[in-house]
Protein backbone atom coordinates (compact mmCIF):
# COMPACT_ATOMS: atom_id res chain seq x y z
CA UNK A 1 -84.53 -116.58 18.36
CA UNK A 2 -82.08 -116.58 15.26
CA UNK A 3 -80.24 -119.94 14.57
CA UNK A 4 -77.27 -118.84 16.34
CA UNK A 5 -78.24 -117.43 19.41
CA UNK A 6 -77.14 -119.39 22.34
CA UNK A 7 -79.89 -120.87 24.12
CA UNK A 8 -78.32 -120.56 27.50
CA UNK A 9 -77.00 -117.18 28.71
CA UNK A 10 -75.20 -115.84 32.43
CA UNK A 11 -75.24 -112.03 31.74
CA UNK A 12 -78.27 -109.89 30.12
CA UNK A 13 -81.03 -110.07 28.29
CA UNK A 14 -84.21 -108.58 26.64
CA UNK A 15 -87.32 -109.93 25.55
CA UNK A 16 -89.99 -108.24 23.59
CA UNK A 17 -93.65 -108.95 25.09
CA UNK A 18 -96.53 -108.35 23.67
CA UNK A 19 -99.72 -107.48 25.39
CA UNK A 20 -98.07 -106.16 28.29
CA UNK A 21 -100.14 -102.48 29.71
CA UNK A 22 -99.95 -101.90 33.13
CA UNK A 23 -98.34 -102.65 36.68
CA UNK A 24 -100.36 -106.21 37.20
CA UNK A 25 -99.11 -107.43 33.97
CA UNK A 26 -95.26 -106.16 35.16
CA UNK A 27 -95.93 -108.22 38.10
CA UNK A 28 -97.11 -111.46 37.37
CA UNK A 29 -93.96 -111.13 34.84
CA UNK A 30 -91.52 -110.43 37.12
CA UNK A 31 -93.18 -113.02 39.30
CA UNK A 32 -92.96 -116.11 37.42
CA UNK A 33 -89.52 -115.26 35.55
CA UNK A 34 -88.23 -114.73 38.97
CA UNK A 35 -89.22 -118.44 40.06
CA UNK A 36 -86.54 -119.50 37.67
CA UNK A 37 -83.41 -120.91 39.22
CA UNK A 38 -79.94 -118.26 38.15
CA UNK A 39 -82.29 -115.41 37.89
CA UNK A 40 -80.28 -112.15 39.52
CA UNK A 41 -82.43 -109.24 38.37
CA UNK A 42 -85.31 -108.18 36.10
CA UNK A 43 -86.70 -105.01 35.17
CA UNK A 44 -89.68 -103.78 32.66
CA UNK A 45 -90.17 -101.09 30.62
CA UNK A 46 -93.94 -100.92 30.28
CA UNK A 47 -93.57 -98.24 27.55
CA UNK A 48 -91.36 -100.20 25.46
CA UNK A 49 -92.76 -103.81 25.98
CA UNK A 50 -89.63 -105.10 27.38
CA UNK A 51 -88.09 -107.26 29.59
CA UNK A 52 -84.34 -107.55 30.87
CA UNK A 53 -83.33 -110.34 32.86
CA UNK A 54 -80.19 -110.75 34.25
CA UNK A 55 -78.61 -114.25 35.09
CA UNK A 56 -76.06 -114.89 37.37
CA UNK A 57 -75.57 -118.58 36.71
CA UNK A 58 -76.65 -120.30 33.31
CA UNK A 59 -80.48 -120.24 32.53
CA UNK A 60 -82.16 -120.96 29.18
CA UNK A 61 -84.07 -118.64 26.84
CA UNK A 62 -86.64 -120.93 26.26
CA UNK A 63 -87.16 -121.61 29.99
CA UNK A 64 -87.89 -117.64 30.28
CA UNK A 65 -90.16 -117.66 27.45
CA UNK A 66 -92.25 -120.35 28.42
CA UNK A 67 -92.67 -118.73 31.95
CA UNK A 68 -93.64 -115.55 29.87
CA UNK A 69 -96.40 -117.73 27.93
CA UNK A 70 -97.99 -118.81 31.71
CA UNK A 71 -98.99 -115.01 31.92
CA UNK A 72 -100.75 -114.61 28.43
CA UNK A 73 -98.11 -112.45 27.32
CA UNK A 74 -95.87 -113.22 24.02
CA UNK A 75 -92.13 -113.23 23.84
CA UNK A 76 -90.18 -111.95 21.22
């Protein structure tokens, strides 16, 4: 994340993730980021490697990230 990028975000966005190939890897994504309190929606692109979560109340980058890591998979 560049220096300054807010950490915290209500709105959209993307993460790059590496490693991710098929629908089980989609899932346990979308499972774990969706455990995270202000989460609203989240979609992946498979083809593309990313991620776009949308946050209806304030949640923090890192806090998606991490819950990325818990899969194997690399944020970017």
């Amino acid at each position: 994340m560049m220096r300054h990028t807010p950490r915290a975000f209500v709105g959209t966005t993307t993460f790059e993730v590496t490693g991710m190939t098929c629908g089980h890897c989609a899932d346990a994504l979308v499972g774990v980021i969706r455990a995270l309190p202000g989460i609203a929606a989240i979609a992946v692109d498979l083809t593309s490697g990313v991620v776009t979560v949308t946050a209806a109340e304030p949640v923090d980058r890192a806090d998606i990230a991490d819950a990325i890591d818990t899969t194997g998979h690399h944020p970017h």
